[in-house]
C-alpha atoms as a PDB file:
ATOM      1  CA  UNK A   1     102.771  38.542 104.561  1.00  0.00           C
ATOM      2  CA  UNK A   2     103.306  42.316 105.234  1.00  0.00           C
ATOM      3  CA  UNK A   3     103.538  41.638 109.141  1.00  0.00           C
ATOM      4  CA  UNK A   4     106.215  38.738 108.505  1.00  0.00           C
ATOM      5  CA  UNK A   5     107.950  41.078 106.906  1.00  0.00           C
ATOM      6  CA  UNK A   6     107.963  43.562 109.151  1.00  0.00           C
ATOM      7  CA  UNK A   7     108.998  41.540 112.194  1.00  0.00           C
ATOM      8  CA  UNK A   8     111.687  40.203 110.190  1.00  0.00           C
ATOM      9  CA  UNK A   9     113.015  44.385 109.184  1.00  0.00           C
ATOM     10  CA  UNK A  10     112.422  45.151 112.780  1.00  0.00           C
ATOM     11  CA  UNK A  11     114.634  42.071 114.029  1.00  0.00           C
ATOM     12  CA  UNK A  12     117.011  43.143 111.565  1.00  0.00           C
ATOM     13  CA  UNK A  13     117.201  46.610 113.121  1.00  0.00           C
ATOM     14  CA  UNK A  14     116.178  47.849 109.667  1.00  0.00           C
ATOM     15  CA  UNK A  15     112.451  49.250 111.345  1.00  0.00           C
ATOM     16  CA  UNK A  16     111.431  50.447 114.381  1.00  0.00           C
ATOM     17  CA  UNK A  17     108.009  49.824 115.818  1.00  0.00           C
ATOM     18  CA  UNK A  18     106.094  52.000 117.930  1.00  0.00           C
ATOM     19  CA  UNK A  19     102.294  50.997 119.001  1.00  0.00           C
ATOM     20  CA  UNK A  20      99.898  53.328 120.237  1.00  0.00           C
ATOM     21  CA  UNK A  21      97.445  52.873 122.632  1.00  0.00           C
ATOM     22  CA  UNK A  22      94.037  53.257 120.693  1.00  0.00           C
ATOM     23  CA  UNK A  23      90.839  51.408 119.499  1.00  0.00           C
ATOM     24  CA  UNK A  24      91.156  49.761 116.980  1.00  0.00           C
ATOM     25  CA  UNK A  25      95.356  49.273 117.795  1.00  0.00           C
ATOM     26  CA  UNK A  26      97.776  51.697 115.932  1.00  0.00           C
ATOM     27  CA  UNK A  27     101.309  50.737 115.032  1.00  0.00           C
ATOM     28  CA  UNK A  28     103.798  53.105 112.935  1.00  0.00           C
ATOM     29  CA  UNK A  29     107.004  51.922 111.632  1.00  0.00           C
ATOM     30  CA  UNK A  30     110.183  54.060 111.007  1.00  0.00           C
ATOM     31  CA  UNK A  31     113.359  53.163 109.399  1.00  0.00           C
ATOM     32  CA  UNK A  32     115.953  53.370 111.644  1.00  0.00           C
ATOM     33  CA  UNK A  33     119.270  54.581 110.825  1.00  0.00           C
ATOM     34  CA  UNK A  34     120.643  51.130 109.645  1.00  0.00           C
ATOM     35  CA  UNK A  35     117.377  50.982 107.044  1.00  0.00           C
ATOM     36  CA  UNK A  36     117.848  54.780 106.053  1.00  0.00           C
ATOM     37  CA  UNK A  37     121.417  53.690 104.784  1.00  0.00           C
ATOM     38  CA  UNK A  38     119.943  51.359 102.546  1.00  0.00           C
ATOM     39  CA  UNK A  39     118.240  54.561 100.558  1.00  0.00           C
ATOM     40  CA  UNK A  40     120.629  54.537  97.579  1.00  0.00           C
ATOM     41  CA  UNK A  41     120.288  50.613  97.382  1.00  0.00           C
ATOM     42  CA  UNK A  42     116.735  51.006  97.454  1.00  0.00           C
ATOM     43  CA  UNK A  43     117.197  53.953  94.681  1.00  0.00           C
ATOM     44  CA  UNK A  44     119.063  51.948  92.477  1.00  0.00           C
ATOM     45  CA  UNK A  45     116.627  49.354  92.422  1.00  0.00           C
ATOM     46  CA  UNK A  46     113.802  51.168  91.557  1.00  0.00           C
ATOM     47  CA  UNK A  47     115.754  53.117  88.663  1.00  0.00           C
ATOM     48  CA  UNK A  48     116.427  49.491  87.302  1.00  0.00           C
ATOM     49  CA  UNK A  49     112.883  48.462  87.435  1.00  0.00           C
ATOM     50  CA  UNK A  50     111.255  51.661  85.516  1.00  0.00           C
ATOM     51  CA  UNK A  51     114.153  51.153  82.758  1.00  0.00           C
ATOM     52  CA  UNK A  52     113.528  47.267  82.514  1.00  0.00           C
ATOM     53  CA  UNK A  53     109.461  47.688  82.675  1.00  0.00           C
ATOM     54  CA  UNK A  54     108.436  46.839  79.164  1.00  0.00           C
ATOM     55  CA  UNK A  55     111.130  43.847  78.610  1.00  0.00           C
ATOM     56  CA  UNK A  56     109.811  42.396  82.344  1.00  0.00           C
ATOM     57  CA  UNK A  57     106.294  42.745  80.889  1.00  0.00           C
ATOM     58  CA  UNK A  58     106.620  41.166  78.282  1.00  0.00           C
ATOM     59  CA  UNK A  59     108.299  37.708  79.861  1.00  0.00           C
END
């Protein structure tokens, strides 16, 4: 799941992906400037979340 996902940020130019050559393999991701935009979104989101906890709980 957390791969898919990835592949499908980096293809949206959301992450970049940078492997390193090491045993066992090593790959960091980094928001590019596209996904860095998308900090107030993400924000927001969160905010809405913490307010709503209890009445998403208790659905």
């Amino acid at each position: 799941m957390l791969i898919k996902a990835l592949k499908l940020l980096q293809a949206h130019g959301i992450v970049t992906r940078r492997p390193y050559p090491t045993v066992p393999p090593t790959v960091e991701y980094s928001l590019t400037e596209c996904g860095r935009s998308l900090e107030l979104v993400i924000d927001a989101i969160q905010a809405w979340g913490v307010q709503n906890r209890a009445a998403l709980a208790a659905r």
